[in-house]
Protein backbone atom coordinates (compact mmCIF):
# COMPACT_ATOMS: atom_id res chain seq x y z
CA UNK A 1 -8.56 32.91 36.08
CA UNK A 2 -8.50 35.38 33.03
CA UNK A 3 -6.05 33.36 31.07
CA UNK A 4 -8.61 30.05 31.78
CA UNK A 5 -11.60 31.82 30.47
CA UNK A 6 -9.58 32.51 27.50
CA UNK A 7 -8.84 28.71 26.82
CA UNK A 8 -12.27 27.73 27.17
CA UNK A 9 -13.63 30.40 25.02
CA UNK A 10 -11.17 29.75 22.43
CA UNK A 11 -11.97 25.84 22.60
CA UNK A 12 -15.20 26.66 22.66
CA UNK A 13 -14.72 28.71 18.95
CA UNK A 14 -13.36 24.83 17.28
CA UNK A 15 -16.02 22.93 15.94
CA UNK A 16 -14.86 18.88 15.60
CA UNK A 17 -16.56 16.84 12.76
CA UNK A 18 -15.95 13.09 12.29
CA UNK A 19 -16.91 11.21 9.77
CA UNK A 20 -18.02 7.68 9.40
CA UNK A 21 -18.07 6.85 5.43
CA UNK A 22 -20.61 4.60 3.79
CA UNK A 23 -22.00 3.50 0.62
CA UNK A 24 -25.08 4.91 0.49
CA UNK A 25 -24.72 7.65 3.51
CA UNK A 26 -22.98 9.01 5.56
CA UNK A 27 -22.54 9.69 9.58
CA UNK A 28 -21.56 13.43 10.91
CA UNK A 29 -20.47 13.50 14.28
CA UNK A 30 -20.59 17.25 15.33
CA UNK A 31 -19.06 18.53 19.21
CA UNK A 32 -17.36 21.48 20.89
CA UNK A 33 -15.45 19.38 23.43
CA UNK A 34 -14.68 16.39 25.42
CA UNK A 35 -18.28 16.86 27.72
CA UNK A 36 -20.79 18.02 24.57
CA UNK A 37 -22.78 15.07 23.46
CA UNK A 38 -22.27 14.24 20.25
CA UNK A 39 -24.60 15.91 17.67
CA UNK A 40 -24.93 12.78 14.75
CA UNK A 41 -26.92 13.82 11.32
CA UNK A 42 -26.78 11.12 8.32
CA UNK A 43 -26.38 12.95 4.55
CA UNK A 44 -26.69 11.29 1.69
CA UNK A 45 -22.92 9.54 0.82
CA UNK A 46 -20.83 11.90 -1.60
CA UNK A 47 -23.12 14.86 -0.59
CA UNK A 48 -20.91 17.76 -0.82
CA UNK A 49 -23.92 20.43 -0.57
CA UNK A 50 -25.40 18.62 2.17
CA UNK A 51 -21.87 17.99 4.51
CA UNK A 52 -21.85 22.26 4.16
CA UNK A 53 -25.66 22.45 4.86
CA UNK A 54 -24.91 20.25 8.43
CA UNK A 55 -21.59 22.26 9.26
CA UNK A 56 -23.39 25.90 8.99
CA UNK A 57 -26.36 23.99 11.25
CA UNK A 58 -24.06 22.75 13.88
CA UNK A 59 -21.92 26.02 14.09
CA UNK A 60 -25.80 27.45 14.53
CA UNK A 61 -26.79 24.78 17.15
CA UNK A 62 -23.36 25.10 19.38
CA UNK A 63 -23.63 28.96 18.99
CA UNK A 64 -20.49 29.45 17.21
CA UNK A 65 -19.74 32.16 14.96
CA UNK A 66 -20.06 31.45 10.93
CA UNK A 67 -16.50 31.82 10.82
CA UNK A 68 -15.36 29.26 13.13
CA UNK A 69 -12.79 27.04 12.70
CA UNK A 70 -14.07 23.24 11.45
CA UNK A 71 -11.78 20.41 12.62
CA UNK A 72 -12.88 16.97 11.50
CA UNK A 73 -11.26 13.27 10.49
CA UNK A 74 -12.18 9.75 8.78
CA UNK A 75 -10.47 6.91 8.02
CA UNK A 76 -8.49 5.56 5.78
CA UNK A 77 -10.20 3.45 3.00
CA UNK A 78 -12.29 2.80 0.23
CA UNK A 79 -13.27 6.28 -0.52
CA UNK A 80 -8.80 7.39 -0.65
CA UNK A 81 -8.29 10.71 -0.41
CA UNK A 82 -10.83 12.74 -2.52
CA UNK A 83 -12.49 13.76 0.50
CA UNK A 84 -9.22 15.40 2.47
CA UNK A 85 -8.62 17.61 -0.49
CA UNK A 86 -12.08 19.16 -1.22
CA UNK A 87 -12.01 19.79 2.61
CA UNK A 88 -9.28 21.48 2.46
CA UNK A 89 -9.98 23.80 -0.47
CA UNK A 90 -12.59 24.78 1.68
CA UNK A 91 -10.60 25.65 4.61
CA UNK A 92 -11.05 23.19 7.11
CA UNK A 93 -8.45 21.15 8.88
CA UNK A 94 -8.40 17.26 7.91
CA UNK A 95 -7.07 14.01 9.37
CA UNK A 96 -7.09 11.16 7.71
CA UNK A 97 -6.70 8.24 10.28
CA UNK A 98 -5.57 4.71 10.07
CA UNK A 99 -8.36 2.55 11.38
CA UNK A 100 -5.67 -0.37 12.90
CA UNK A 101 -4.63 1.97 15.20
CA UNK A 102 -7.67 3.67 16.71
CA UNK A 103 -8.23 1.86 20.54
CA UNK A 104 -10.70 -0.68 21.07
CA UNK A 105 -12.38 -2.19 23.84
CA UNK A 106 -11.55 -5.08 24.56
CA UNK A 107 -14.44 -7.11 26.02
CA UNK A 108 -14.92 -10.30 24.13
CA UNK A 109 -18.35 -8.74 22.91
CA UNK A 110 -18.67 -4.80 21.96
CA UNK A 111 -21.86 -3.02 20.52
CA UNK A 112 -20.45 -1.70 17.50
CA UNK A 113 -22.72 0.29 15.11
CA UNK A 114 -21.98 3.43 12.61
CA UNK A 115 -23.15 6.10 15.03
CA UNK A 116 -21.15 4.43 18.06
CA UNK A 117 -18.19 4.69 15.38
CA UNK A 118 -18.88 8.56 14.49
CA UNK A 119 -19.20 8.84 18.06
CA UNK A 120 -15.91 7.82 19.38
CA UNK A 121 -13.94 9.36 16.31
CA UNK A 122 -14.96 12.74 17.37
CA UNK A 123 -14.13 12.44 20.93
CA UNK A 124 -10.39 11.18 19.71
CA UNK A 125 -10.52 13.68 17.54
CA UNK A 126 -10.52 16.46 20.01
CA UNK A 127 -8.42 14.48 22.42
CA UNK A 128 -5.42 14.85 19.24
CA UNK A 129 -6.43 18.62 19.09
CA UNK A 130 -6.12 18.86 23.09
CA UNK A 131 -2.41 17.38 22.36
CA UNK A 132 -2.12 13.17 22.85
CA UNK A 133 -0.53 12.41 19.73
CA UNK A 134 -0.48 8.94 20.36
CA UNK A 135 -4.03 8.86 20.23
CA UNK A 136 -3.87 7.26 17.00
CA UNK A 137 -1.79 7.09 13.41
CA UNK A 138 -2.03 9.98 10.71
CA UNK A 139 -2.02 8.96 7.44
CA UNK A 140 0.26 11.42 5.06
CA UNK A 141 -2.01 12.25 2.34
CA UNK A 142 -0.07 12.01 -1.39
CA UNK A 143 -0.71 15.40 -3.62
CA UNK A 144 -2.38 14.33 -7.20
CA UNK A 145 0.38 13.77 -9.05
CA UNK A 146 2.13 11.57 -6.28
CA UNK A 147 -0.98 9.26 -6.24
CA UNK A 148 -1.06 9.11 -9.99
CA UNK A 149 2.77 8.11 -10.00
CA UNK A 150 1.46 5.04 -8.03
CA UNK A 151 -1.03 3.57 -10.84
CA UNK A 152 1.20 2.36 -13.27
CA UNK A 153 2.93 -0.50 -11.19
CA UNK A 154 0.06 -1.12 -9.34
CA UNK A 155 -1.78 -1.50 -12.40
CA UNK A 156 0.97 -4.22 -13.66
CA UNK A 157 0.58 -5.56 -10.48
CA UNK A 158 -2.85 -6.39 -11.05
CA UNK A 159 -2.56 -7.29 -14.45
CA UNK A 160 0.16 -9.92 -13.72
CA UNK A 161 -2.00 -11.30 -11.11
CA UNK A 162 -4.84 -11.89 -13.59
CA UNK A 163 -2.41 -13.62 -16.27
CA UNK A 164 -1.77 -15.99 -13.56
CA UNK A 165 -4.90 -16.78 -13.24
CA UNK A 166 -6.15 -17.40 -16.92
CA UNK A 167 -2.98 -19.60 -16.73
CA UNK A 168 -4.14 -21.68 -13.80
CA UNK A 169 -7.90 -21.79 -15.08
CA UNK A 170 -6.39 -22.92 -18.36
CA UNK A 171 -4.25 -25.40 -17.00
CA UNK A 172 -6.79 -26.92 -14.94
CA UNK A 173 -9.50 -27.21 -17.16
CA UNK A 174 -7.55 -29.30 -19.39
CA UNK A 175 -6.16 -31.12 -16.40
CA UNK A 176 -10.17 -32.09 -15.59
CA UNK A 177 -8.99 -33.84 -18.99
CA UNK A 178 -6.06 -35.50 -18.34
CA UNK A 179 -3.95 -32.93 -20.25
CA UNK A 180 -1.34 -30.77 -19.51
CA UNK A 181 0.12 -27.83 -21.71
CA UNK A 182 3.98 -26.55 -21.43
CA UNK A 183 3.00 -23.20 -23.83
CA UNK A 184 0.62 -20.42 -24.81
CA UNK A 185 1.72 -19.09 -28.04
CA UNK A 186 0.19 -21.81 -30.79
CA UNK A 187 -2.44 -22.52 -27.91
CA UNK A 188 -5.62 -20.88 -29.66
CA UNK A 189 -4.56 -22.85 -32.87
CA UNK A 190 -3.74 -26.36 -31.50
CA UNK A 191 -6.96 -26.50 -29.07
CA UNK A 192 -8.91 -28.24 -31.58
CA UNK A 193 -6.03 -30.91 -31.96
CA UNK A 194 -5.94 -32.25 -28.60
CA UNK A 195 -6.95 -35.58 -27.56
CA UNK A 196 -7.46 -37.01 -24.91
CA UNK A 197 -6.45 -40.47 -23.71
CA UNK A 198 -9.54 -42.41 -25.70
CA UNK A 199 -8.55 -40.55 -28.75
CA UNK A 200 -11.37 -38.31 -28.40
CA UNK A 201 -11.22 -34.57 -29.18
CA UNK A 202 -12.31 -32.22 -26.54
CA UNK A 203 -15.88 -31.28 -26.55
CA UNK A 204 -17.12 -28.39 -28.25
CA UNK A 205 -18.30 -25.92 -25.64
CA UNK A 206 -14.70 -26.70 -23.58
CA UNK A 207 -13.08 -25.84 -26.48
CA UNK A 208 -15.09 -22.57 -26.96
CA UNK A 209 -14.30 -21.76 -23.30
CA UNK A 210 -10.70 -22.11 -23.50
CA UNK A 211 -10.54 -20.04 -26.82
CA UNK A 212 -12.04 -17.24 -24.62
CA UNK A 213 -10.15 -17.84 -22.07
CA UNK A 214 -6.43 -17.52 -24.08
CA UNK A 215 -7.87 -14.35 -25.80
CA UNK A 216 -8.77 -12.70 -22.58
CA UNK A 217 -4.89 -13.93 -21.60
CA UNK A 218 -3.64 -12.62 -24.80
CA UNK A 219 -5.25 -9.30 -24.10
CA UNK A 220 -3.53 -9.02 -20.62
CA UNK A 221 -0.10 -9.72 -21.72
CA UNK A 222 -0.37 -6.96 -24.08
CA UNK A 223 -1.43 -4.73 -21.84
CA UNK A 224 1.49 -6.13 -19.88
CA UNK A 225 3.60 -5.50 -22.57
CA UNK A 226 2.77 -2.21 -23.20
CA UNK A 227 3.28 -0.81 -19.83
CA UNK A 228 6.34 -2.05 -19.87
CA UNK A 229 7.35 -0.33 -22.43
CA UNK A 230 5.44 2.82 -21.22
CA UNK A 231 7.54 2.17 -17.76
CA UNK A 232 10.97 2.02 -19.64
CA UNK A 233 10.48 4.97 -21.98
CA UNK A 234 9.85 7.01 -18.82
CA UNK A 235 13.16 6.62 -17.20
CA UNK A 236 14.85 7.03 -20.97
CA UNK A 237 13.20 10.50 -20.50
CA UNK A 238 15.89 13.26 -20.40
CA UNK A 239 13.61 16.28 -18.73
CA UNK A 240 12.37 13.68 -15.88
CA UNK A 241 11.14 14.59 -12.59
CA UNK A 242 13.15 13.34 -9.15
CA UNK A 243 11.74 10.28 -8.09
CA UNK A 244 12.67 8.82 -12.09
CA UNK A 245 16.61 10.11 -11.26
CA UNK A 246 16.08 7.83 -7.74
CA UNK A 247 15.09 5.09 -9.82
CA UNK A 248 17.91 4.95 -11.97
CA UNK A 249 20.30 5.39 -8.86
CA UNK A 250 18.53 2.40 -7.77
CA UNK A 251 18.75 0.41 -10.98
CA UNK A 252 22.82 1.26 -10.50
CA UNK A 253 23.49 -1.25 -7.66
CA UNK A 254 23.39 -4.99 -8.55
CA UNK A 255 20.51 -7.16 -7.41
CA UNK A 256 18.01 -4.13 -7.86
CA UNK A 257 15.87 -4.55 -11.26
CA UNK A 258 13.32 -2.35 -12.46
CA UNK A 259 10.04 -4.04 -10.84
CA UNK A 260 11.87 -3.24 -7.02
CA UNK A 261 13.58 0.30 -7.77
CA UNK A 262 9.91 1.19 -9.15
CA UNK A 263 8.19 0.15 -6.54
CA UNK A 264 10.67 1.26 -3.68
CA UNK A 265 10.41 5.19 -4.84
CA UNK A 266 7.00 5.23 -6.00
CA UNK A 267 5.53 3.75 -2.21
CA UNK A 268 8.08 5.40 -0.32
CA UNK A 269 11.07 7.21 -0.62
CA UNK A 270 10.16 9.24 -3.51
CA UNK A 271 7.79 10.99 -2.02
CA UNK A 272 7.49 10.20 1.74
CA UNK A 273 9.08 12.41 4.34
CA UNK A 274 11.26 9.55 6.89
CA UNK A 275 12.62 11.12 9.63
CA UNK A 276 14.74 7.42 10.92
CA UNK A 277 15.25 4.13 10.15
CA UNK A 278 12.88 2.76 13.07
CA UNK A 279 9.97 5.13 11.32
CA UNK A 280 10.73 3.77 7.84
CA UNK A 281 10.88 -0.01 9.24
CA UNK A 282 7.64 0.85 10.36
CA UNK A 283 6.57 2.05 7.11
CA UNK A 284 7.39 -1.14 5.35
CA UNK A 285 5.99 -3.60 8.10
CA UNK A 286 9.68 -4.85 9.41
CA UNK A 287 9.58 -3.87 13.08
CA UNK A 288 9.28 -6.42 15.90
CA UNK A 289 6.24 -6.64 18.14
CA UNK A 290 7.20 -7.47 21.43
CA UNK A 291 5.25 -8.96 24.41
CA UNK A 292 6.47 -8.88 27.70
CA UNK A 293 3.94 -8.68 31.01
CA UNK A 294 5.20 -9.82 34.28
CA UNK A 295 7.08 -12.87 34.02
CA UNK A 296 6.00 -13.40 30.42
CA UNK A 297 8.26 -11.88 27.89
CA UNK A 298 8.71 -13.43 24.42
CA UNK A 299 8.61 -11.78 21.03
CA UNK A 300 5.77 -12.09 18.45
CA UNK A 301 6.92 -11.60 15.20
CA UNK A 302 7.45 -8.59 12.94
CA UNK A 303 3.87 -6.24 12.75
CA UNK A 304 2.99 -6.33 9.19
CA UNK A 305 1.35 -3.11 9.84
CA UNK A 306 2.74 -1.34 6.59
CA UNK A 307 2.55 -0.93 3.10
CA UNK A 308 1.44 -4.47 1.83
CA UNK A 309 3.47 -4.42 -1.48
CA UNK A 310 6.87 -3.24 -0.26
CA UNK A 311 7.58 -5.72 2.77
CA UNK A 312 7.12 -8.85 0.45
CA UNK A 313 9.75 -6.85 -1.98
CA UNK A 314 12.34 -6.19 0.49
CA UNK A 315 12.03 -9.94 1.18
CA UNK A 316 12.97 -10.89 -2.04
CA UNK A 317 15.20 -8.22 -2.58
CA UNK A 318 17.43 -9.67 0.52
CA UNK A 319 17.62 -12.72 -1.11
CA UNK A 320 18.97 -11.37 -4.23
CA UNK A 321 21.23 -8.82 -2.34
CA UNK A 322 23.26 -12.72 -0.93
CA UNK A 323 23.57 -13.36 -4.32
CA UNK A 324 24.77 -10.47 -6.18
CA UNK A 325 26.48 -8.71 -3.47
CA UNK A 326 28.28 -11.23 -2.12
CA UNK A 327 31.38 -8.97 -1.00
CA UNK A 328 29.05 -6.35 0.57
CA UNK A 329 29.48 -5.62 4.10
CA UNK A 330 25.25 -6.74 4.69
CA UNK A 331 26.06 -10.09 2.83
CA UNK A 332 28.77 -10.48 5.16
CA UNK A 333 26.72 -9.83 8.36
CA UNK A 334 24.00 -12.13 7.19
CA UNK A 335 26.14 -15.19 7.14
CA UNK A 336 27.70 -14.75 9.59
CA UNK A 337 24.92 -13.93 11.84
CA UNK A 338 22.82 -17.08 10.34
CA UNK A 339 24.10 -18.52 7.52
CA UNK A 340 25.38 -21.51 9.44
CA UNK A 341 21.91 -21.87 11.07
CA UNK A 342 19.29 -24.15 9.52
CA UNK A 343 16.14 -22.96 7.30
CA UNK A 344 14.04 -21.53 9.86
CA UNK A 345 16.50 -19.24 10.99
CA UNK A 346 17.70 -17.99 7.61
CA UNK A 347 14.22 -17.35 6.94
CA UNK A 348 14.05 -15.28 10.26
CA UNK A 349 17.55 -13.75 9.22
CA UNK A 350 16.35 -12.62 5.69
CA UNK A 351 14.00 -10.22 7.33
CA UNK A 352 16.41 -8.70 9.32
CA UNK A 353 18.67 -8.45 6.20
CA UNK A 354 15.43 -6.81 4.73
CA UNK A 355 15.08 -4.29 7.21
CA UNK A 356 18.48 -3.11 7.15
CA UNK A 357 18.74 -2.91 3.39
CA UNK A 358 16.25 -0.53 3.25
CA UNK A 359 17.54 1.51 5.32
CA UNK A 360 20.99 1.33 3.80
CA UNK A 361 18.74 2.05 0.26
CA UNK A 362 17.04 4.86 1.98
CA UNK A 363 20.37 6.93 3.07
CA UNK A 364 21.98 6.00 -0.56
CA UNK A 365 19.02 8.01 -2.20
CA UNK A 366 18.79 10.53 0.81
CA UNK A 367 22.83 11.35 1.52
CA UNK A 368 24.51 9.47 -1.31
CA UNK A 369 26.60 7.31 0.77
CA UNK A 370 26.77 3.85 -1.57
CA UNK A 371 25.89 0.38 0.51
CA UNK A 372 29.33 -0.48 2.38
CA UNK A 373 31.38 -2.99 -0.54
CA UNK A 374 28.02 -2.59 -2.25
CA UNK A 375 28.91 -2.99 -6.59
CA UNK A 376 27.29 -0.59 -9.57
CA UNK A 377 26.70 -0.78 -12.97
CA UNK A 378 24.91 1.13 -15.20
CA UNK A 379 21.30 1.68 -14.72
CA UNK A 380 20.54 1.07 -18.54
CA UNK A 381 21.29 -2.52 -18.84
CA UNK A 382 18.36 -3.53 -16.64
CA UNK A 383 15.80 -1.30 -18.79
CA UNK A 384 16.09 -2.75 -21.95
CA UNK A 385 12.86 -4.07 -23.46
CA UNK A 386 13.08 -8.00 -23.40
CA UNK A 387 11.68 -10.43 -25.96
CA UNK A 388 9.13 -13.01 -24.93
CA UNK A 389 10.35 -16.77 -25.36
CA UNK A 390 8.65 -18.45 -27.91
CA UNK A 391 7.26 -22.12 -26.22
CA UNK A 392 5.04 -24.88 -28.12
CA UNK A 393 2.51 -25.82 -26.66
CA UNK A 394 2.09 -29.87 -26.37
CA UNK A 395 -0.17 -32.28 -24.55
């Protein structure tokens, strides 16, 4: 009886905070334990002052001491991870939750509202303090400088995105025309000497907009051009930290190239902790989701629950693992597991292929051991700066 006193007193000495992040404000869910209502207060959003001002009143209202442990949680989003770490300079233990994987009801129609939200977060937040650890996913927060290891490709990411994009709106605003261009690099200069099928020249404002538009695509691909450069001289770096040595490990086997090796450490393996192959599958979004109640059982694809930019990767870096590692033992599995088989089911086998290179990848970088008939070369060959092909433009 002694000993259960003592558990509830000591529960009763944790105070649980969720959060439900807005805008303009922001929710505080406050409680002691799973039968304590909820105590909700609304501060203004990114107010530090006021989030301390509505812990000291809670620990007040639920009769706690001042100096008693704060557990609290949000998820994952907008706002990253700026939050976690001033929380826990100031001593209080964090979660940062994946919102896919909090529990839902699941009538057709649910009330759903902010405070409903703050509401249930702190209730699931004690239930993971009272021990179900299935109760949802924890996110692993990056430190600073693993975050800021992430910008540069990302960046280039986004920047080859938008030279797409001036491409296509160039393209199609001269196809509105009935003309077609093969080139960018005498674009600016030729635009006034295009004609169109009457003999006509474009009209003036057109040709004002597509000036515009080339300069803004000029000024990406030198932005493009220089991060490239800025990505290269890294790895030429001889006093380098470790995820730049994984990299070049990487950039040793054939079919890897600088864009993939980049993106492979900086996302995962350089800095996340992967205990097996079935967590890192789920990592990248490559684990099957299967169905099977009663006398229903059928399988419904992989989850695509994981990190957006490496599951398309490992895609195409399967498909360039058939074709420059031939003679390697995953090569050999893939056809003759479904090389035989028509499109659809290479297209289903590439994903397994996927899924097992990265975890042959992963054990390379973590225990050395080399793919099985897997071939190297040397890193520096893929890092040299390339020059851009010169094209004419023509209509």
């Amino acid at each position: 009886m002694t000993a259960t006193m003592r558990d509830c007193s000591e529960r009763t000495e944790v105070l649980y905070l969720a959060f439900d992040l807005g805008e303009r404000s922001w929710k505080l869910a406050f409680t002691i334990g799973r039968a304590q209502k909820p105590r909700i207060r609304n501060v203004v959003a990114r107010d530090l002052a006021g989030v301390t001002r509505e812990i000291v009143r809670a620990k007040q209202r639920f009769g706690l001491s001042p100096d008693a442990a704060v557990r609290c949680c949000y998820e994952a989003g907008r706002d990253g991870f700026w939050l976690h770490r001033w929380l826990t300079t100031q001593g209080i233990e964090n979660l940062v939750v994946d919102s896919s994987s909090i529990e839902l009801n699941r009538r057709s129609r649910r009330a759903k509202t902010d405070r409903l939200d703050a509401e249930k977060l702190v209730v699931m937040r004690v239930r993971y303090a009272e021990g179900e650890g299935k109760v949802w996913s924890v996110v692993r927060v990056p430190s600073d400088d693993q975050e800021d290891g992430r910008q540069l490709h990302r960046e280039l990411e986004t920047l080859k995105r938008a030279r797409t994009s001036h491409m296509n709106r160039i393209r199609g605003l001269l196809v509105a025309q009935g003309l077609t261009v093969q080139g960018f690099d005498k674009f600016s200069a030729e635009v006034e000497q295009l004609r169109r099928c009457d003999g006509t020249p474009l009209p003036p404002a057109l040709q004002t907009r597509l000036k515009r538009e080339f300069e803004r695509l000029q000024l990406v691909e030198r932005q493009i051009d220089e991060l490239d450069q800025e990505r290269v001289r890294q790895l030429h770096e001889q006093a380098t930290p470790q995820q730049h040595e994984q990299i070049r490990r990487l950039l040793a086997l054939r079919g890897i190239g600088i864009n993939s090796a980049w993106l492979f450490v900086r996302e995962v393996f350089g800095w996340r902790q992967v205990r097996n192959r079935r967590e890192l599958g789920a990592l990248c979004g490559l684990v099957p989701t299967p169905y099977a109640s009663g006398q229903s059982e059928y399988e419904q694809g992989i989850s695509k629950a994981g990190n957006r930019r490496m599951r398309p990767m490992a895609v195409e870096i399967a498909w360039l693992w058939l074709e420059y590692q031939p003679r390697s033992e995953l090569s050999q599995w893939y056809q003759r597991r479904f090389g035989t088989g028509n499109s659809r089911m290479r297209r289903v086998g590439i994903v397994a292929l996927a899924r097992k290179l990265l975890v042959a990848l992963w054990k390379y970088l973590e225990r050395g051991e080399v793919p099985a008939g897997a071939e190297l070369r040397e890193w520096q060959t893929k890092v040299r700066p390339r020059r851009r092909q010169k094209r004419t433009a023509a209509a």
